[in-house]
PDB file of N, CA and C in Angstrom:
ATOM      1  N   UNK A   1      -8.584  34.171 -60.050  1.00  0.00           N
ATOM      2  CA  UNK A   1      -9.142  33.163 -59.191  1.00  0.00           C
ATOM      3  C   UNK A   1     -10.346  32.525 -59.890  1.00  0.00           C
ATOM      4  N   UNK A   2     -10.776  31.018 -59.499  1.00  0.00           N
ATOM      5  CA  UNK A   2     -12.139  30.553 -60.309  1.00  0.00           C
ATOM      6  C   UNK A   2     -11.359  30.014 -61.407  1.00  0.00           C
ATOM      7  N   UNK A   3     -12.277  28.921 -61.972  1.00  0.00           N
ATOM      8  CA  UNK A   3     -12.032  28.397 -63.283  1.00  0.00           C
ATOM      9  C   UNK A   3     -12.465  29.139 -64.445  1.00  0.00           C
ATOM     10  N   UNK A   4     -12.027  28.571 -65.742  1.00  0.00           N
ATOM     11  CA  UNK A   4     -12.433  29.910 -66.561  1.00  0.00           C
ATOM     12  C   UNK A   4     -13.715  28.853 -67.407  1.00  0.00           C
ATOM     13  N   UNK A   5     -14.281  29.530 -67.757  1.00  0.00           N
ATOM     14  CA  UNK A   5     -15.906  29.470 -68.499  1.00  0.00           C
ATOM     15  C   UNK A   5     -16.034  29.924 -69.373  1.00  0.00           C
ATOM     16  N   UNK A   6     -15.063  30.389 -70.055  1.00  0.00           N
ATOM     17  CA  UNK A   6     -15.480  31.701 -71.358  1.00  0.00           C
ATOM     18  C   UNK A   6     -15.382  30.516 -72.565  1.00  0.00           C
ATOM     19  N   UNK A   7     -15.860  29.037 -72.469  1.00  0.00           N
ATOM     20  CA  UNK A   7     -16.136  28.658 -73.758  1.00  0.00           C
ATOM     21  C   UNK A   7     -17.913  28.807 -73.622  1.00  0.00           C
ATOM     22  N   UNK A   8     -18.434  29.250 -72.174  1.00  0.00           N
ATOM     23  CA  UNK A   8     -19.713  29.512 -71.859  1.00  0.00           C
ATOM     24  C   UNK A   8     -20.143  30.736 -72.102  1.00  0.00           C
ATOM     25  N   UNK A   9     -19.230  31.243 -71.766  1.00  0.00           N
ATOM     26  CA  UNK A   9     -19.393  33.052 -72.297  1.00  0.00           C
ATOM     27  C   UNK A   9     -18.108  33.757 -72.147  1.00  0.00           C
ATOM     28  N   UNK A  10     -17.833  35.163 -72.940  1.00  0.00           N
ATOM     29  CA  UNK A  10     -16.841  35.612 -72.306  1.00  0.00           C
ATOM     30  C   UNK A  10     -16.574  36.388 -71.042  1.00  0.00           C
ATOM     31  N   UNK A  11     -15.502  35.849 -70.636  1.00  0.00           N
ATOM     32  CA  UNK A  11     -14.873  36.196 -69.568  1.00  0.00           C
ATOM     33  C   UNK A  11     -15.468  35.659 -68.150  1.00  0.00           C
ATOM     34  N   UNK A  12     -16.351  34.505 -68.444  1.00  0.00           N
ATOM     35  CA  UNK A  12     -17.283  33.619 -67.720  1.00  0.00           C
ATOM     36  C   UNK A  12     -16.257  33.140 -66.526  1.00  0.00           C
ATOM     37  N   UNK A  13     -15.924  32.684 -65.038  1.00  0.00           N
ATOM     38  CA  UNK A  13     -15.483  32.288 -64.034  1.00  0.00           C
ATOM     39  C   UNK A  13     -16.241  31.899 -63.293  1.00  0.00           C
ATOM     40  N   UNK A  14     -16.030  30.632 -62.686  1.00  0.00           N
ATOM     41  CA  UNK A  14     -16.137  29.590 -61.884  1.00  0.00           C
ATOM     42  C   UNK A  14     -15.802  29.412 -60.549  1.00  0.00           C
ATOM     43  N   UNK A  15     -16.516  28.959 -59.587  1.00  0.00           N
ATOM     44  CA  UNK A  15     -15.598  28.550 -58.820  1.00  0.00           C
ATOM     45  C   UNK A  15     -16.937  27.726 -58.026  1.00  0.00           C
ATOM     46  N   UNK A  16     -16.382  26.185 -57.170  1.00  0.00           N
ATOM     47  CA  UNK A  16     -17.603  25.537 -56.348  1.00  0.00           C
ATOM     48  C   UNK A  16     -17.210  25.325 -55.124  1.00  0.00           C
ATOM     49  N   UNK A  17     -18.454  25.392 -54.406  1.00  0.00           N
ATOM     50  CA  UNK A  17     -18.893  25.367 -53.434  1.00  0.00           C
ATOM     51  C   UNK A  17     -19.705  24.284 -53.083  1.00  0.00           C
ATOM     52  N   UNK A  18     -19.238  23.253 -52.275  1.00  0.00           N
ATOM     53  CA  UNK A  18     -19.788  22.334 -52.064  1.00  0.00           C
ATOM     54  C   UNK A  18     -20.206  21.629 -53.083  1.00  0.00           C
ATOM     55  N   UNK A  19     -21.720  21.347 -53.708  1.00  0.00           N
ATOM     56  CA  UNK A  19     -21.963  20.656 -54.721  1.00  0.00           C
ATOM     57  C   UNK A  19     -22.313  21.945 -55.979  1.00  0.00           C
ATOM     58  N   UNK A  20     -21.975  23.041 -55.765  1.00  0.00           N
ATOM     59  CA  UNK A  20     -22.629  24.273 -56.470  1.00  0.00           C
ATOM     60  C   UNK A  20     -21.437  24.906 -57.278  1.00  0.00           C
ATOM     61  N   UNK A  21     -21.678  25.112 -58.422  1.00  0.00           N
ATOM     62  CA  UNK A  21     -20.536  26.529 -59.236  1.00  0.00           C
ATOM     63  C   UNK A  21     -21.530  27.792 -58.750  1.00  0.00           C
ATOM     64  N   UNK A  22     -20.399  28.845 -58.380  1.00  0.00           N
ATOM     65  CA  UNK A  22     -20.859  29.803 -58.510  1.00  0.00           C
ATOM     66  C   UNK A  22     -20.356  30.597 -59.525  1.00  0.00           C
ATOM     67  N   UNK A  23     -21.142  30.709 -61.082  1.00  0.00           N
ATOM     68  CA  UNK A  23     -20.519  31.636 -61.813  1.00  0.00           C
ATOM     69  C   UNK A  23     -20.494  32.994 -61.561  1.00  0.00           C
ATOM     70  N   UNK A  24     -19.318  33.708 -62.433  1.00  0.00           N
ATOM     71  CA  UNK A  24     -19.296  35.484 -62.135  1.00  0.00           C
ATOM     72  C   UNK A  24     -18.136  35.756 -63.300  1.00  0.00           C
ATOM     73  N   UNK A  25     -18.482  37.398 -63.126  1.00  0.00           N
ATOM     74  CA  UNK A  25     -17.399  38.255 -63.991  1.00  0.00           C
ATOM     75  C   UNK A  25     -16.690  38.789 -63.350  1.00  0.00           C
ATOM     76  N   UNK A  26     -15.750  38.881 -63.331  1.00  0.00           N
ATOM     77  CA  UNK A  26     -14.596  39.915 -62.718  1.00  0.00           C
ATOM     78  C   UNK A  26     -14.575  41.211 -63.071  1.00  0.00           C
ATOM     79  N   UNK A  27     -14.538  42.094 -61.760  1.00  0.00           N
ATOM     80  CA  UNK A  27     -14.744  43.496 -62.397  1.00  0.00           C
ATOM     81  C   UNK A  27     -13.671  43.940 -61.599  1.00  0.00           C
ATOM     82  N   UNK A  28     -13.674  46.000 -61.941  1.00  0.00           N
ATOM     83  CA  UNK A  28     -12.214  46.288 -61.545  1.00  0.00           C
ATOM     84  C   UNK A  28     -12.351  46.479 -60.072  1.00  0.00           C
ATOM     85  N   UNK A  29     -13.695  46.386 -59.433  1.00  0.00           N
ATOM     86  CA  UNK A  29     -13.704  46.478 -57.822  1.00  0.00           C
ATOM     87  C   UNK A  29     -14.193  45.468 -57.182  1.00  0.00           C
ATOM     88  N   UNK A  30     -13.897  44.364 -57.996  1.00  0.00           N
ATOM     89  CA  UNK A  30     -14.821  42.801 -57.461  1.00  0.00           C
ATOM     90  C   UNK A  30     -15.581  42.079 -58.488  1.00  0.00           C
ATOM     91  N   UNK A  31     -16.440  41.243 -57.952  1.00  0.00           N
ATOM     92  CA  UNK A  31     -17.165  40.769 -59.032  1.00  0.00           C
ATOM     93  C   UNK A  31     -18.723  40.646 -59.174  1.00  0.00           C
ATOM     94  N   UNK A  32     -19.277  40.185 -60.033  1.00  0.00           N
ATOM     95  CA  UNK A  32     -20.763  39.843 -60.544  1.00  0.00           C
ATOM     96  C   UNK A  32     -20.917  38.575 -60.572  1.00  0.00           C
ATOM     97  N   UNK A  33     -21.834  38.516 -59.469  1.00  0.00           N
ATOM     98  CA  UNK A  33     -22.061  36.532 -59.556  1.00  0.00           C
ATOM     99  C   UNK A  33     -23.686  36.645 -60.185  1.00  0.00           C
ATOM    100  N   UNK A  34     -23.253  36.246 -61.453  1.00  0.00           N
ATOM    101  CA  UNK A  34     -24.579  35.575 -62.180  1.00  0.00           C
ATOM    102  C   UNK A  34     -25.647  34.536 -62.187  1.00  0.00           C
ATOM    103  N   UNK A  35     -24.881  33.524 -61.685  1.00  0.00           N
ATOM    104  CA  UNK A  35     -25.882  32.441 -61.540  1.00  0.00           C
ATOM    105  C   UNK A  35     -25.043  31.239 -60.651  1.00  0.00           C
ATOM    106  N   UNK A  36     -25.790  30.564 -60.036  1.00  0.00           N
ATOM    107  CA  UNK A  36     -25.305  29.135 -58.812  1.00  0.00           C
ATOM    108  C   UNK A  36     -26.329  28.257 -59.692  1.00  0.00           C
ATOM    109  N   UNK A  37     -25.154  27.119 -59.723  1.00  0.00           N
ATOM    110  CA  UNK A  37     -25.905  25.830 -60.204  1.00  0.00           C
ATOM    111  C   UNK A  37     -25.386  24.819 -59.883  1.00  0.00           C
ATOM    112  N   UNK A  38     -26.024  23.261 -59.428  1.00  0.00           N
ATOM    113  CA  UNK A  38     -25.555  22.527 -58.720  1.00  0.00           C
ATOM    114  C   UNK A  38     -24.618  21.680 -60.204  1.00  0.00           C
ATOM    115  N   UNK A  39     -23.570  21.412 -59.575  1.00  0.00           N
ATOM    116  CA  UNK A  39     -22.671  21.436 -60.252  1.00  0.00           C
ATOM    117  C   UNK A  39     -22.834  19.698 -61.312  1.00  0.00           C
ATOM    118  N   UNK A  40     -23.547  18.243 -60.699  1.00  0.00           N
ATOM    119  CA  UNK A  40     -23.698  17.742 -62.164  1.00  0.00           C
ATOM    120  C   UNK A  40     -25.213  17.941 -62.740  1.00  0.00           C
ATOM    121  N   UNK A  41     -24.977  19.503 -63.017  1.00  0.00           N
ATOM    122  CA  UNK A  41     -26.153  19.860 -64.315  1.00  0.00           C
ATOM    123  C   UNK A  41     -25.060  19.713 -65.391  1.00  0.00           C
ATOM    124  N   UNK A  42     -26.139  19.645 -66.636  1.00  0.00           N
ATOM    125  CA  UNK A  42     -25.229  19.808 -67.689  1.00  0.00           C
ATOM    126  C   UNK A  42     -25.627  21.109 -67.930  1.00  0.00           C
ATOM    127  N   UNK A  43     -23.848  22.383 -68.457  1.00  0.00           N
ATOM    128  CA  UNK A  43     -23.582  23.604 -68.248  1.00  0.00           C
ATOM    129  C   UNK A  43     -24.413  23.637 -69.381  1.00  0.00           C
ATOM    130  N   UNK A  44     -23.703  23.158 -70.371  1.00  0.00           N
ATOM    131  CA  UNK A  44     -24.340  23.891 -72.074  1.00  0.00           C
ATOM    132  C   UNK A  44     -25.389  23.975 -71.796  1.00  0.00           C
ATOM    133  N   UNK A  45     -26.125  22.859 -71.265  1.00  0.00           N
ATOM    134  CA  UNK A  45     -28.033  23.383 -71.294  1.00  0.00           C
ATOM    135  C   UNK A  45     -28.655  24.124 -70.476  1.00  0.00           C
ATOM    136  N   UNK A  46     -27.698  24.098 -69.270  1.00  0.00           N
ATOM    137  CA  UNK A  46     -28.520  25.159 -68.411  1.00  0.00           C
ATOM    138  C   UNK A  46     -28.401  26.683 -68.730  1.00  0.00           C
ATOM    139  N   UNK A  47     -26.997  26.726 -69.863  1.00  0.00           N
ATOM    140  CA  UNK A  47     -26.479  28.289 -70.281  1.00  0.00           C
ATOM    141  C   UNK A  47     -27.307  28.537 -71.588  1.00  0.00           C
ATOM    142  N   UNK A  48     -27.681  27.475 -72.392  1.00  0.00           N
ATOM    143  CA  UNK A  48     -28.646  27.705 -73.547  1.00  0.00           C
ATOM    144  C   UNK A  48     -30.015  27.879 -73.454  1.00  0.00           C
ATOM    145  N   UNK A  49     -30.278  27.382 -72.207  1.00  0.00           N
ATOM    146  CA  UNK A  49     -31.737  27.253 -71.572  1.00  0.00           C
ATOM    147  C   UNK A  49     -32.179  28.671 -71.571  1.00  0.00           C
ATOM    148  N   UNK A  50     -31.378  29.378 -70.752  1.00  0.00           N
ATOM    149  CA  UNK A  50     -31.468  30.763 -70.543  1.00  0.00           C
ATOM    150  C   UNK A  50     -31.045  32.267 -71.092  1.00  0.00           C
ATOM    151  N   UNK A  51     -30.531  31.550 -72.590  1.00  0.00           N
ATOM    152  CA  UNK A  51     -29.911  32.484 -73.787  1.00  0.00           C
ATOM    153  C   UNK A  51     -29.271  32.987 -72.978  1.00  0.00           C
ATOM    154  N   UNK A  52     -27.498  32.360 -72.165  1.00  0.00           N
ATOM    155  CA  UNK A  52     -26.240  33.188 -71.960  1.00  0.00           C
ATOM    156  C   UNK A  52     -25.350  32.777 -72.849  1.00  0.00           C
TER     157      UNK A  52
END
């Protein structure tokens, strides 16, 4: 489920909400949501901004 992101990181997933991505990892009992960002940011800089 979610879009995939792993040219952002690996195994990076997507998915939005209203005007928001909520990124996450998939794990074997659910997932890890890493970060919400309103969705026209630009990704590369907000993921380089923050060394992911």
């Amino acid at each position: 489920m979610g879009k995939d992101y792993s040219w952002v990181a690996f195994d990076l997933r997507g998915f939005i909400v209203n005007d928001y991505i909520v990124f996450y990892y998939p794990l074997e009992n659910g997932i890890e949501i890493v970060r919400v960002v309103y969705g026209k940011r630009d990704l590369g800089a907000v993921f380089e901004e923050f060394g992911d």
